[in-house]
C-alpha atoms as a PDB file:
ATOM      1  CA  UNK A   1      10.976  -6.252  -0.350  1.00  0.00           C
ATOM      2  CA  UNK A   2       7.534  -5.948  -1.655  1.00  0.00           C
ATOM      3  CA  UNK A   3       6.360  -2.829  -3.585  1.00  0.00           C
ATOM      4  CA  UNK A   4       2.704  -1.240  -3.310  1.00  0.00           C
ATOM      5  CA  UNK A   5       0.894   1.266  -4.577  1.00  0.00           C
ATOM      6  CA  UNK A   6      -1.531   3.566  -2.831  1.00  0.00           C
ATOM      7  CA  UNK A   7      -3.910   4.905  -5.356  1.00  0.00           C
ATOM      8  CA  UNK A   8      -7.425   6.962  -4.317  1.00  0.00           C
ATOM      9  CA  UNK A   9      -9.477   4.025  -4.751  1.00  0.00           C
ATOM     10  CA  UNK A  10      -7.681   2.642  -1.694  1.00  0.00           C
ATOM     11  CA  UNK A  11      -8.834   4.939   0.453  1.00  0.00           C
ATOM     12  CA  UNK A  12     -12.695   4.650   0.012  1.00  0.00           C
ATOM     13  CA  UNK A  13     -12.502   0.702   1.310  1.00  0.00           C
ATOM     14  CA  UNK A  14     -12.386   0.125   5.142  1.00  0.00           C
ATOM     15  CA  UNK A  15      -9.123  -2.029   4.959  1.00  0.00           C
ATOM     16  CA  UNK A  16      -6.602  -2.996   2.572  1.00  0.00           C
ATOM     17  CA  UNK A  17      -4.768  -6.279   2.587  1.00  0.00           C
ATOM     18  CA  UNK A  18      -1.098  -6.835   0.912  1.00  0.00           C
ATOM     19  CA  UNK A  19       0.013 -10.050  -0.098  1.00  0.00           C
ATOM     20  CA  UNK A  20       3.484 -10.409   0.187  1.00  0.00           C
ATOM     21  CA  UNK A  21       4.403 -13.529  -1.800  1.00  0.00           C
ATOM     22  CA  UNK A  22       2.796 -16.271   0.175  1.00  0.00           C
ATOM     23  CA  UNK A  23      -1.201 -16.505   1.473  1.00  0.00           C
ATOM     24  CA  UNK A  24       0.029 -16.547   5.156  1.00  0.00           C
ATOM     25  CA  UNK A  25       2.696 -13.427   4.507  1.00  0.00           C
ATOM     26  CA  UNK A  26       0.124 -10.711   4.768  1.00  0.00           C
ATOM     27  CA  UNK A  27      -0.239  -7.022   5.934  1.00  0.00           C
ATOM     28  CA  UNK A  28      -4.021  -5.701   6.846  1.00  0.00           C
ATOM     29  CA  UNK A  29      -3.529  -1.791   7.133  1.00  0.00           C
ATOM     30  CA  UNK A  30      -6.916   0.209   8.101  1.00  0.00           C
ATOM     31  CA  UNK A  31      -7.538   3.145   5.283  1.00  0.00           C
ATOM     32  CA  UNK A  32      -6.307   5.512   8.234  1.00  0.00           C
ATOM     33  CA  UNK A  33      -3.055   4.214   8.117  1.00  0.00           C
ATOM     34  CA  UNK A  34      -3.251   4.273   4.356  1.00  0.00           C
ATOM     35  CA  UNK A  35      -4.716   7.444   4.574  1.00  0.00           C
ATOM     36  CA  UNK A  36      -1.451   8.901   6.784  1.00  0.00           C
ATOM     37  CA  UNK A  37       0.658   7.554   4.031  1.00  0.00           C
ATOM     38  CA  UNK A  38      -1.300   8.855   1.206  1.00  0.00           C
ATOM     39  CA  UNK A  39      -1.177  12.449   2.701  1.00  0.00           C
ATOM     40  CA  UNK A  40       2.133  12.695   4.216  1.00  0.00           C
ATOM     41  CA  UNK A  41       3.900  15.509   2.229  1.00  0.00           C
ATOM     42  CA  UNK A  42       7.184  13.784   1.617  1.00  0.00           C
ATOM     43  CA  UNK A  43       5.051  10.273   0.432  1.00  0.00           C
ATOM     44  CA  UNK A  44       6.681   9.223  -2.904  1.00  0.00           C
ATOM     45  CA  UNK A  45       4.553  10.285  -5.544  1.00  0.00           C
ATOM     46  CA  UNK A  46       4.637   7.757  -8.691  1.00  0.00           C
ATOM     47  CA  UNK A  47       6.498   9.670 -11.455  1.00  0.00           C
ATOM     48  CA  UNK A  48       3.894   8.579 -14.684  1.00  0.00           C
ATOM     49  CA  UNK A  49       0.384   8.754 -11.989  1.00  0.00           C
ATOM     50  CA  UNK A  50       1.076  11.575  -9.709  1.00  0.00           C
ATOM     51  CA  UNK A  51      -2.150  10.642  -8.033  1.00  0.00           C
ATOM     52  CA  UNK A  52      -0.392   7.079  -6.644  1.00  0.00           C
ATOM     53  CA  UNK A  53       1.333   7.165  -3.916  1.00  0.00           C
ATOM     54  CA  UNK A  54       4.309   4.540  -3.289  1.00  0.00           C
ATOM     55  CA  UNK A  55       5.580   2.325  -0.370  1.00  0.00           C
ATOM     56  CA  UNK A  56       7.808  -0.759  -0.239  1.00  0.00           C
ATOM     57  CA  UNK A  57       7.050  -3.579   2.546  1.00  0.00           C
ATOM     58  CA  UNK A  58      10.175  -5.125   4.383  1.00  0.00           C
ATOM     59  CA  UNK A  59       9.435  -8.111   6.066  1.00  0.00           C
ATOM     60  CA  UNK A  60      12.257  -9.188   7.928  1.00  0.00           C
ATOM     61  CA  UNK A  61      11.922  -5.730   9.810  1.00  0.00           C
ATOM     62  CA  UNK A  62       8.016  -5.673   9.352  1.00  0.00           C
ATOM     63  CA  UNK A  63       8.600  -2.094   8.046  1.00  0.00           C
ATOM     64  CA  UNK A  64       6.755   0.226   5.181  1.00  0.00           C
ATOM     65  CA  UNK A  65       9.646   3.002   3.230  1.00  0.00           C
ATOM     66  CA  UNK A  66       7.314   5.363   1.987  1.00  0.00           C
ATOM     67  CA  UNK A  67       9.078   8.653   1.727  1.00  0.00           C
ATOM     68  CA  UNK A  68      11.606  10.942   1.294  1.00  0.00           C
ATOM     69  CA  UNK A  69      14.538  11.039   4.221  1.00  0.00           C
ATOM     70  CA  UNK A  70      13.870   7.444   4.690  1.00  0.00           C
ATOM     71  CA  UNK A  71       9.992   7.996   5.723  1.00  0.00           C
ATOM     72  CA  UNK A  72       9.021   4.777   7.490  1.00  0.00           C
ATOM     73  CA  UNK A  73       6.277   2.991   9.706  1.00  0.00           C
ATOM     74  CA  UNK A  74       6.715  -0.206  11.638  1.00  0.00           C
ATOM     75  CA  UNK A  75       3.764  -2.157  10.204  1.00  0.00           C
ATOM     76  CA  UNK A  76       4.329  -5.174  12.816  1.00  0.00           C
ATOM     77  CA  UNK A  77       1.007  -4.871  14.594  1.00  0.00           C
ATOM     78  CA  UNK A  78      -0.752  -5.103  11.263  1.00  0.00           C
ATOM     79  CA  UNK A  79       1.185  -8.571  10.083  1.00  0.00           C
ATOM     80  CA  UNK A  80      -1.073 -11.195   9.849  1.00  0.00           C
ATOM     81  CA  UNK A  81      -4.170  -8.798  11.236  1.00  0.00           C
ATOM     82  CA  UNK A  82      -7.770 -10.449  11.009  1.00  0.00           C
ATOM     83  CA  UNK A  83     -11.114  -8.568  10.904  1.00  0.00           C
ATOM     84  CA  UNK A  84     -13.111  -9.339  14.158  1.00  0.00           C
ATOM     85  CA  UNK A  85      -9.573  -9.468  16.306  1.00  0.00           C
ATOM     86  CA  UNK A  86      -7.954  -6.099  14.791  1.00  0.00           C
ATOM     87  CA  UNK A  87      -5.644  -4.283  17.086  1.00  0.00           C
END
């Protein structure tokens, strides 16, 4: 499990890219996915900043906990994502 923070400077970029551990394990979410997260009512809220947002990466089920009630979004389709070939 990986552990990420969304914070409001994510949002103004046109993609963000997570790193989990290795250069070839990698996520590349479009802000509107970010976005979703960040708004999402029951997103964890980061108890010291309560203007980050939280999410943990699985990647054996290519999956993204980021709320309450077990809030999650299969991130498959953006594992291993490149700019130019996006889907």
């Amino acid at each position: 499990m990986f552990s990420y923070n969304i914070n409001p400077n994510t949002l103004t970029a046109d993609f963000e890219v997570w790193i989990c551990g290795e250069a070839d394990s990698y996520y590349l979410f479009p802000t509107s996915v970010m976005k979703s997260i960040y708004e999402d009512p029951d997103a964890y809220v980061d108890k010291t900043h309560p203007e980050i947002r939280v999410a943990e990466v699985d990647m054996a089920t290519h999956s993204l906990l980021f709320g309450r009630s077990g809030k999650r979004l299969d991130c498959s389709g953006y594992f291993r994502a490149v700019l130019g070939h996006y889907h």
